[in-house]
N, C-alpha and C. Protein backbone atom coordinates (compact mmCIF):
# COMPACT_ATOMS: atom_id res chain seq x y z
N UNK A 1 5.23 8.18 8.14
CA UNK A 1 3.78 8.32 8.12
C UNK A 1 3.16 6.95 8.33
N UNK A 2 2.15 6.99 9.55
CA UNK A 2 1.52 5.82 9.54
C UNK A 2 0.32 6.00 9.04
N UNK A 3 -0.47 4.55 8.14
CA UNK A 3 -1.87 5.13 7.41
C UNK A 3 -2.65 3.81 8.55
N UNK A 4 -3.79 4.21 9.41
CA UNK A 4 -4.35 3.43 9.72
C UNK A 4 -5.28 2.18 9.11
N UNK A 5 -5.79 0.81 9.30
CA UNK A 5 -6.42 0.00 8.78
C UNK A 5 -8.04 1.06 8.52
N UNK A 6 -8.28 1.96 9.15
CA UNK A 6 -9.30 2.52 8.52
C UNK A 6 -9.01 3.39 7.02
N UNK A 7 -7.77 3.90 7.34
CA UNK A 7 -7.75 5.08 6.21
C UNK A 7 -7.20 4.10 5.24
N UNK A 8 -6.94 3.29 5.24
CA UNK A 8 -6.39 1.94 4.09
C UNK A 8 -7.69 1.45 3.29
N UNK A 9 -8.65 1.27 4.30
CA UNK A 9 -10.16 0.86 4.02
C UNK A 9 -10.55 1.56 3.10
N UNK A 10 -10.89 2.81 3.82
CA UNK A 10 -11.23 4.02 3.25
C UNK A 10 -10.84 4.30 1.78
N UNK A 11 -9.61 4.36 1.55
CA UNK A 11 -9.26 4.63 0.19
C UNK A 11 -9.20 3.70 -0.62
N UNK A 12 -9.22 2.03 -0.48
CA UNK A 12 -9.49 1.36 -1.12
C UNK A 12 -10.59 1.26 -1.65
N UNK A 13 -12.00 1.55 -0.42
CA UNK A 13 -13.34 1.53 -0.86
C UNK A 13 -13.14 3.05 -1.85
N UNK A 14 -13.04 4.09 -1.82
CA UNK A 14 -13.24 4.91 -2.61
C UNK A 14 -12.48 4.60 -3.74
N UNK A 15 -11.36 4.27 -4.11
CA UNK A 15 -10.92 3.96 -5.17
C UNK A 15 -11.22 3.18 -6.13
N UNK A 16 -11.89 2.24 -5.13
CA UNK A 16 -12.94 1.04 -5.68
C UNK A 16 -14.17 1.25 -6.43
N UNK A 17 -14.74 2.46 -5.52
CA UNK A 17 -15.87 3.60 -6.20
C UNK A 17 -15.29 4.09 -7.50
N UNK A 18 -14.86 4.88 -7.40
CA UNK A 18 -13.80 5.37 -8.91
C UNK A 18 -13.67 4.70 -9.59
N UNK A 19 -13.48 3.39 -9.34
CA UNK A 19 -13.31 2.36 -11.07
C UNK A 19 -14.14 1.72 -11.23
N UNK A 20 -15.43 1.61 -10.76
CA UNK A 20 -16.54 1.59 -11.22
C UNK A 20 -17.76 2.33 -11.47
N UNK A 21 -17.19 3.64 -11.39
CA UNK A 21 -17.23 4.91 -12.78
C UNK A 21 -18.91 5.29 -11.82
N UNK A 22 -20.34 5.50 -12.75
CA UNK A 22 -21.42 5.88 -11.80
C UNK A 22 -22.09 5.06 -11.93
N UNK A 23 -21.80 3.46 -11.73
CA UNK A 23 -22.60 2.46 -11.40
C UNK A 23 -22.96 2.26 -9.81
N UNK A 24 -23.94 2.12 -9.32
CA UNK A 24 -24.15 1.63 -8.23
C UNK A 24 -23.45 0.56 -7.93
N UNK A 25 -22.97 0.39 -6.07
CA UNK A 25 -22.22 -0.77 -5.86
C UNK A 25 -22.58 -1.18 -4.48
N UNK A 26 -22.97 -2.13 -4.05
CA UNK A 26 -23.30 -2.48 -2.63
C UNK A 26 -22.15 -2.61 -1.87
N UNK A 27 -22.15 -2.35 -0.58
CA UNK A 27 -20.91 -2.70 0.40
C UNK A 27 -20.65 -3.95 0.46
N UNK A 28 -21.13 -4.64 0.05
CA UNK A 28 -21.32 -6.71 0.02
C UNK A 28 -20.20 -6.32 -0.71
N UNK A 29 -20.32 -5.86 -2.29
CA UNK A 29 -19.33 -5.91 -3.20
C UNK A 29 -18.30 -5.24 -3.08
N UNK A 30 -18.21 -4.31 -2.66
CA UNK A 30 -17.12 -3.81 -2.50
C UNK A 30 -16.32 -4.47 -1.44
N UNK A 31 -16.89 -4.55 0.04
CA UNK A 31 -15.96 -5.76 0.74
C UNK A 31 -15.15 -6.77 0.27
N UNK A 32 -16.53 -7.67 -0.61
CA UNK A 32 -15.83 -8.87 -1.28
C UNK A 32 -14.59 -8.47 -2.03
N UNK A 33 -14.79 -7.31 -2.81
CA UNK A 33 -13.46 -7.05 -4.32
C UNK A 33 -12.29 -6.28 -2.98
N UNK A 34 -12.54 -5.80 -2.32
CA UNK A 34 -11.17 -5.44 -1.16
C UNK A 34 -10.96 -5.88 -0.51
N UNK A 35 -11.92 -6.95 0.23
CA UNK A 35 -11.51 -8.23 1.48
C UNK A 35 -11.03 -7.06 2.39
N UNK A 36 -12.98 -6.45 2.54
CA UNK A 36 -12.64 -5.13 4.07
C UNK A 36 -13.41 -6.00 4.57
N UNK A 37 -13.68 -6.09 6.27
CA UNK A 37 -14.62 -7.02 6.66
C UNK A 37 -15.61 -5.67 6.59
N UNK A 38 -17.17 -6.40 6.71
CA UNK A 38 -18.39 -5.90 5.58
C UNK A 38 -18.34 -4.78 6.90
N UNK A 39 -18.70 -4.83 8.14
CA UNK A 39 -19.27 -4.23 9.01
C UNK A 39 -18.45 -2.95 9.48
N UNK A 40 -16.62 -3.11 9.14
CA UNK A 40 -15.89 -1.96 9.38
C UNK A 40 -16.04 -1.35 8.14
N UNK A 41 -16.75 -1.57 6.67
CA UNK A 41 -16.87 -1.06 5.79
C UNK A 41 -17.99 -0.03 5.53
N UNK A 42 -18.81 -0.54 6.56
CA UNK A 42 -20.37 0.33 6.68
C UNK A 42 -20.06 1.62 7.07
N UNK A 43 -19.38 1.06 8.18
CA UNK A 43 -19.25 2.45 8.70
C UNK A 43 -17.75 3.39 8.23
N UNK A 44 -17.28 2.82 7.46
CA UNK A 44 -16.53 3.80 6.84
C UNK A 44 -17.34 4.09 5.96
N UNK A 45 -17.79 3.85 4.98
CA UNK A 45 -19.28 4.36 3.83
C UNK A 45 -19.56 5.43 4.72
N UNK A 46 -20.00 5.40 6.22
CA UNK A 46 -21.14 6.30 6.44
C UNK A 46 -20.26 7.57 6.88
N UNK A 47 -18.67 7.35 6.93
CA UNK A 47 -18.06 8.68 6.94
C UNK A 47 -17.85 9.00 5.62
N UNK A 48 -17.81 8.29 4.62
CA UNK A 48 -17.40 9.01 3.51
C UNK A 48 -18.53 9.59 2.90
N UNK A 49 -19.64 9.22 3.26
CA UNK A 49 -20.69 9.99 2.66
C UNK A 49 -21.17 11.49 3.40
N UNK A 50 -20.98 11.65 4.75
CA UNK A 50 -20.68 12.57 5.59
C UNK A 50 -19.88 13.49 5.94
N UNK A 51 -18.43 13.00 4.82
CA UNK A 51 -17.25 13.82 4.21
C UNK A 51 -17.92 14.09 2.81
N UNK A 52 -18.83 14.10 2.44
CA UNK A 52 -18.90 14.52 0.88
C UNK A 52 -18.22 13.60 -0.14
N UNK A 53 -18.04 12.71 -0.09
CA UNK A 53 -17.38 11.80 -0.61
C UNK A 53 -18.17 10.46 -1.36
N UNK A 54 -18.92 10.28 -0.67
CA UNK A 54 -19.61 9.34 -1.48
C UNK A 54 -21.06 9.42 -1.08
N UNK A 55 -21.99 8.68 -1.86
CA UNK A 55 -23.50 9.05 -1.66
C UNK A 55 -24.11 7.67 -2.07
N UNK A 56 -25.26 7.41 -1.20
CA UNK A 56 -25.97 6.24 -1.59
C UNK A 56 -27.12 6.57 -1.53
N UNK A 57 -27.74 5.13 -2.30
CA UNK A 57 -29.13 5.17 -2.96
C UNK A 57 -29.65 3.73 -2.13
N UNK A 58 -30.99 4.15 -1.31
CA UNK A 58 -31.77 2.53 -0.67
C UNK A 58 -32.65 1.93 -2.21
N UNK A 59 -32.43 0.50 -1.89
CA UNK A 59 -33.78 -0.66 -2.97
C UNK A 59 -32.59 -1.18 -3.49
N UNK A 60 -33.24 -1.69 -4.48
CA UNK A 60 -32.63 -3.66 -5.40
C UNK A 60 -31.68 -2.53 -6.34
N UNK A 61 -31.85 -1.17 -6.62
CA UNK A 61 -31.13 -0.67 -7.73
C UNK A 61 -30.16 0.62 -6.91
N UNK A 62 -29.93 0.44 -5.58
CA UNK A 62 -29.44 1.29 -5.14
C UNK A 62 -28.38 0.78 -4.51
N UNK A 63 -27.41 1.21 -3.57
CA UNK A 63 -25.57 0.86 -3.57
C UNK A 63 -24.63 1.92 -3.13
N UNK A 64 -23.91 2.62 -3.71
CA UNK A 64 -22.81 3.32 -3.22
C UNK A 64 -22.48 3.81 -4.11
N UNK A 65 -22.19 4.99 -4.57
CA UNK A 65 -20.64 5.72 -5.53
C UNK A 65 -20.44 7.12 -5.21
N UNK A 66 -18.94 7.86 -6.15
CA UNK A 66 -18.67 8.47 -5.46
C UNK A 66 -19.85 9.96 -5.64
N UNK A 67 -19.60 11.14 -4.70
CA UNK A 67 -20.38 12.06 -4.97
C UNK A 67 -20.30 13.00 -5.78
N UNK A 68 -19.00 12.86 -6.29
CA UNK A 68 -18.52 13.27 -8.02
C UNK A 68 -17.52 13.08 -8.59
N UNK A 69 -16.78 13.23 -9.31
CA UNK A 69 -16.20 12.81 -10.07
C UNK A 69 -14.43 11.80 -9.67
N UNK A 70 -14.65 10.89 -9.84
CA UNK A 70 -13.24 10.56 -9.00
C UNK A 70 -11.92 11.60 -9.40
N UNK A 71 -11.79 11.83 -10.55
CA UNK A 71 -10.82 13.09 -10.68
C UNK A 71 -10.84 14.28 -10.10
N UNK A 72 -11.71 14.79 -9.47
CA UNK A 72 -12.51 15.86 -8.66
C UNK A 72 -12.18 15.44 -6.85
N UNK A 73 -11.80 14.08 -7.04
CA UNK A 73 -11.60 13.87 -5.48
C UNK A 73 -10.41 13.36 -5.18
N UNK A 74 -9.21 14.03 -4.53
CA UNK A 74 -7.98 13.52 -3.54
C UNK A 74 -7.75 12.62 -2.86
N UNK A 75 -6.69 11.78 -2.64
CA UNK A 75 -6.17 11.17 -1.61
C UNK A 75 -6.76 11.40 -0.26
N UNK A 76 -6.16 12.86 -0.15
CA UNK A 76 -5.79 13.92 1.26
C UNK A 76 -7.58 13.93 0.98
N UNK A 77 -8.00 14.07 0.18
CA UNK A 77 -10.18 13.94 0.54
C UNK A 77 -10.64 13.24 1.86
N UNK A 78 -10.31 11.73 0.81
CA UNK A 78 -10.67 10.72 1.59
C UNK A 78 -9.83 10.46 2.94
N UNK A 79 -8.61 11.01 3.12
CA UNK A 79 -7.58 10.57 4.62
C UNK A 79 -8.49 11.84 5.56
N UNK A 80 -8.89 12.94 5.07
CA UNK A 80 -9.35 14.09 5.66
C UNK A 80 -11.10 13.55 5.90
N UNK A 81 -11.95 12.86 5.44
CA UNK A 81 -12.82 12.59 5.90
C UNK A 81 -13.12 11.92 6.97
N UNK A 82 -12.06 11.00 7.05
CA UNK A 82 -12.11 9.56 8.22
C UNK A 82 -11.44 9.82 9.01
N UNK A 83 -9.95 10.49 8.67
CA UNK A 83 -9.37 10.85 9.83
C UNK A 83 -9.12 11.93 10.48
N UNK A 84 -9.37 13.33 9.64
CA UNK A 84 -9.03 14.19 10.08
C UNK A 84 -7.69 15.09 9.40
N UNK A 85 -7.07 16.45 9.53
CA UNK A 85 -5.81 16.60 9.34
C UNK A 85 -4.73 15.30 9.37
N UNK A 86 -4.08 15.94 7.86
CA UNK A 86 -3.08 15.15 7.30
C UNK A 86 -2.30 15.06 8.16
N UNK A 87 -1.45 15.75 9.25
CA UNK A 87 -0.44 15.76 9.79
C UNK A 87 -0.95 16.33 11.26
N UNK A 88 -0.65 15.66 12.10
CA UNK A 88 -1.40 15.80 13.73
C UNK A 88 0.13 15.85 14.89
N UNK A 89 0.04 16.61 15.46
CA UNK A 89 1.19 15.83 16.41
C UNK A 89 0.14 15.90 18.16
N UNK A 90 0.65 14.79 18.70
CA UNK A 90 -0.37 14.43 19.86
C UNK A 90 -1.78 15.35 20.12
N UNK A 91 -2.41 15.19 18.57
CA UNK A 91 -3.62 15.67 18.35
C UNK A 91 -3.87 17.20 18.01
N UNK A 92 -2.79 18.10 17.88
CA UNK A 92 -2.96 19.50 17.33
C UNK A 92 -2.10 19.62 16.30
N UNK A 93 -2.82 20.48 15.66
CA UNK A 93 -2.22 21.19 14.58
C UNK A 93 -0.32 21.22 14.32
N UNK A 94 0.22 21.16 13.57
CA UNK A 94 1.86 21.42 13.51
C UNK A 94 1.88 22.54 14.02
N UNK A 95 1.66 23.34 13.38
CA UNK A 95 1.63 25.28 13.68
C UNK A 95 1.45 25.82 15.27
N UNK A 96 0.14 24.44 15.62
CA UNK A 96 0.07 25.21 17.23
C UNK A 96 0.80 24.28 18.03
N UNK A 97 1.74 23.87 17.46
CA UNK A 97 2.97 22.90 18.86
C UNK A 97 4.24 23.59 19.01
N UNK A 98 4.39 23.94 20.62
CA UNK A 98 5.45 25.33 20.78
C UNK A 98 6.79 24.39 21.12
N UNK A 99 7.58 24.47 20.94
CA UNK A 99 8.62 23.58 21.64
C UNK A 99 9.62 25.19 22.44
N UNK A 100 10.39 24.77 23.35
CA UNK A 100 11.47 25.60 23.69
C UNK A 100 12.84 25.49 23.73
N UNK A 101 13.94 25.81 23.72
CA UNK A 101 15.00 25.88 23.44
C UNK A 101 15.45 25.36 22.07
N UNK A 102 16.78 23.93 22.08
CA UNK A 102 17.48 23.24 21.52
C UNK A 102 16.07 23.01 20.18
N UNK A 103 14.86 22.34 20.62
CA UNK A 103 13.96 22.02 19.76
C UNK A 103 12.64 22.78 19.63
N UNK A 104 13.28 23.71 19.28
CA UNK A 104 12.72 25.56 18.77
C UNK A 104 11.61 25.06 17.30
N UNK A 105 12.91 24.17 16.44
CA UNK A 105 12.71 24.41 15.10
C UNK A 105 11.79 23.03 14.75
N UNK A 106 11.43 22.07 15.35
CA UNK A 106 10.54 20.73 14.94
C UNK A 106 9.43 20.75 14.42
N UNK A 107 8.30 21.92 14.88
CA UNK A 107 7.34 23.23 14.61
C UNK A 107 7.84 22.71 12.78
N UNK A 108 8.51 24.02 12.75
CA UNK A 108 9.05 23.99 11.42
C UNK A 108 9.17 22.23 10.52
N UNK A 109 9.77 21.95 11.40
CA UNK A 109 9.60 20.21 10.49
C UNK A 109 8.99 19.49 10.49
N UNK A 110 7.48 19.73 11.35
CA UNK A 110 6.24 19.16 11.18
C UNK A 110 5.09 20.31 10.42
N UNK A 111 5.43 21.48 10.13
CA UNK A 111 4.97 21.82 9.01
C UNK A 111 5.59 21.76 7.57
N UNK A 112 6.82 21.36 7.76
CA UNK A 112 7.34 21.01 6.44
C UNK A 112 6.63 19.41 6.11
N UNK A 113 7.00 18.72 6.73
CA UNK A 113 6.16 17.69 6.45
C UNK A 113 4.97 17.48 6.07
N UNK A 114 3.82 18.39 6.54
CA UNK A 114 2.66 18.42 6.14
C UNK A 114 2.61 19.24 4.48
N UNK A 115 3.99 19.76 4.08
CA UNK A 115 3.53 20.48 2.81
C UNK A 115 3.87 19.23 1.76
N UNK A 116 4.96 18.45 2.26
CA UNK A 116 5.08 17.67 1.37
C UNK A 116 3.97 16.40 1.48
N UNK A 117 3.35 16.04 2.28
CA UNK A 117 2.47 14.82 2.06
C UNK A 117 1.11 15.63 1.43
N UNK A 118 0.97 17.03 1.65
CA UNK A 118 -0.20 17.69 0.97
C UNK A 118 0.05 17.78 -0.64
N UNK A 119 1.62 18.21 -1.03
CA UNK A 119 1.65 18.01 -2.44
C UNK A 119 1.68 16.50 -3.09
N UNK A 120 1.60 15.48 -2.43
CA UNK A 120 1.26 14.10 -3.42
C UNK A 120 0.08 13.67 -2.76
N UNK A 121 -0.41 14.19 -1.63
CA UNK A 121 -1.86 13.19 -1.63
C UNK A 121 -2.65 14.48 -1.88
N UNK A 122 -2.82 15.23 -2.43
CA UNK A 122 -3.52 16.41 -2.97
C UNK A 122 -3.65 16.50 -4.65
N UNK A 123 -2.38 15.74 -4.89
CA UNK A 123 -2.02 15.70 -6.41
C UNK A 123 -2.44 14.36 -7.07
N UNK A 124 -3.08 13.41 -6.22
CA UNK A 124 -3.04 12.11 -6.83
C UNK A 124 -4.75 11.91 -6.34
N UNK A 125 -5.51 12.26 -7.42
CA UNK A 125 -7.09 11.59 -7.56
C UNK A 125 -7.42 10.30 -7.07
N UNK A 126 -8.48 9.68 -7.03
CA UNK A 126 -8.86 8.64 -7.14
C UNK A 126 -9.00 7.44 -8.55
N UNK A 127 -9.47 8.93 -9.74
CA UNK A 127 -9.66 8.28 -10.64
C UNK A 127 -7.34 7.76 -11.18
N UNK A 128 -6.54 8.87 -10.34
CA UNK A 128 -5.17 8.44 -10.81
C UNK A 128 -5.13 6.96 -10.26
N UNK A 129 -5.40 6.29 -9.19
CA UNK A 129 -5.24 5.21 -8.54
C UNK A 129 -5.96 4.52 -9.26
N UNK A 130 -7.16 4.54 -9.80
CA UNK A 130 -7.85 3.99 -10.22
C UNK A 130 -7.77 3.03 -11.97
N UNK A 131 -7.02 4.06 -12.54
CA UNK A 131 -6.65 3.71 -13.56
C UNK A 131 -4.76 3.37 -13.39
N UNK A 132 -4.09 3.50 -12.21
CA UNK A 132 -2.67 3.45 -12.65
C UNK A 132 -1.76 4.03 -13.54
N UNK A 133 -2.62 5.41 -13.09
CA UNK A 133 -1.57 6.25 -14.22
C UNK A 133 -1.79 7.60 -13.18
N UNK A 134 -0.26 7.82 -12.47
CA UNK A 134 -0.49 8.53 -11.42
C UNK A 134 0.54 9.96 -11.45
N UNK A 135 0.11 11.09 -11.27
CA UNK A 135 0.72 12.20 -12.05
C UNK A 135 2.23 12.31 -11.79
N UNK A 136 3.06 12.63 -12.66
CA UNK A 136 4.27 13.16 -13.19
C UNK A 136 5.03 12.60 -12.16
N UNK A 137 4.82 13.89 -11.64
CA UNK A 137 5.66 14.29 -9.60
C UNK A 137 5.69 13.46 -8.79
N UNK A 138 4.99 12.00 -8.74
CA UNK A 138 4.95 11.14 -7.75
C UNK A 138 5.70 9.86 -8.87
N UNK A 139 5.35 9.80 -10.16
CA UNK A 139 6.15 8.82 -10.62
C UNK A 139 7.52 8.91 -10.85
N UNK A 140 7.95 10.46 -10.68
CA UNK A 140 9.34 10.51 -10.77
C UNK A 140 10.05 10.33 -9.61
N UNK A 141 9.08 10.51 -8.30
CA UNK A 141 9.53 9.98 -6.91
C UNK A 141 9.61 8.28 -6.71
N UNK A 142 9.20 7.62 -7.76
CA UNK A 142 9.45 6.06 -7.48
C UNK A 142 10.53 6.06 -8.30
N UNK A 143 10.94 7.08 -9.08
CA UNK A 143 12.06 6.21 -9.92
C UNK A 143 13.15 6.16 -9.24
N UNK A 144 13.79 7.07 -8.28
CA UNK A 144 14.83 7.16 -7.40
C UNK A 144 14.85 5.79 -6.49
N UNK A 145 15.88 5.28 -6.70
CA UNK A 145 16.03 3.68 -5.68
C UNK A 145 16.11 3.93 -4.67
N UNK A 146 16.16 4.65 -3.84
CA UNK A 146 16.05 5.02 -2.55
C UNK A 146 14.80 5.19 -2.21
N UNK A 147 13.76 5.12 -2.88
CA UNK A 147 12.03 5.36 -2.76
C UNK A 147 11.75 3.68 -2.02
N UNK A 148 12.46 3.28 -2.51
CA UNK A 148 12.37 1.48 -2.38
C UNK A 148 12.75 0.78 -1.18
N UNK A 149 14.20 1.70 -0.80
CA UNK A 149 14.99 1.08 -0.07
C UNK A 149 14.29 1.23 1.55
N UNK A 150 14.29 0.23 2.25
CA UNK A 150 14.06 0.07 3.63
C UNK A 150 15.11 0.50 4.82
N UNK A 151 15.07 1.47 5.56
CA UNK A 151 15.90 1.96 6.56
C UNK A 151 15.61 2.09 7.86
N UNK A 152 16.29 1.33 8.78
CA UNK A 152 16.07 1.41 10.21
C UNK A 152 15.55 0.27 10.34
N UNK A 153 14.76 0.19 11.32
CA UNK A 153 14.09 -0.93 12.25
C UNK A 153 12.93 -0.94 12.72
């Protein structure tokens, strides 16, 4: 899985939202505390607020946060606002990519794939990132040393 420098953005700024609970926050600040540059940050703001995701307020007391509750909002939220479906293959759906013969079954292993990145970025909030305490099922997937280990090239 590759996560683009937007959807990296993206969930940092929202996560960023999340741990600072329903205080207002300017994109100045939030840039500065994630070191996003300010201007690719705007306009991720203006998808996440257009995904339902976050909402802002104009004047000296207005800023950014999220549009409810960071426990109320997903991983797979925020990757689904900016980018679209979790799992794409040369831009369609898993389900609607036909292959023929020998590679009948890949179909099948790009919808398997999409069930498993839907059960941990579906299962892991903002407010879980936010505080570092991230549910059950994904911390028992770091304990295996092979979660760690680097393979290939």
């Amino acid at each position: 899985m590759r996560l683009s420098a937007r959807v990296d953005y993206a969930l940092r700024a929202a996560v960023a939202l999340a741990g600072y609970g329903d205080r207002w926050v300017s994109a100045e600040h939030i840039a500065e505390d994630q070191d996003i540059p300010r201007k690719f940050l705007e306009s991720i703001l203006l998808q996440l607020r257009r995904g339902g995701i976050a909402v802002s307020k104009r004047g000296p007391e207005g800023g950014h946060q999220l549009a409810r509750a960071g426990d109320h909002i997903s991983l797979a939220d925020v990757i689904r606002a900016v980018d679209g479906p979790l799992v794409g293959v040369r831009g369609s759906r898993p389900e609607q990519v036909a292959y023929t013969g020998s590679t009948r079954a890949l179909t099948d292993v790009w919808v398997a794939l999409r069930v498993n990145e839907r059960n941990i970025l579906e299962s892991v909030s903002l407010t879980d990132v936010a505080t570092g305490r991230l549910p059950r099922a994904v911390s028992e997937l770091l304990e295996d040393p092979d979660a760690w280990a680097i393979r290939g090239a």
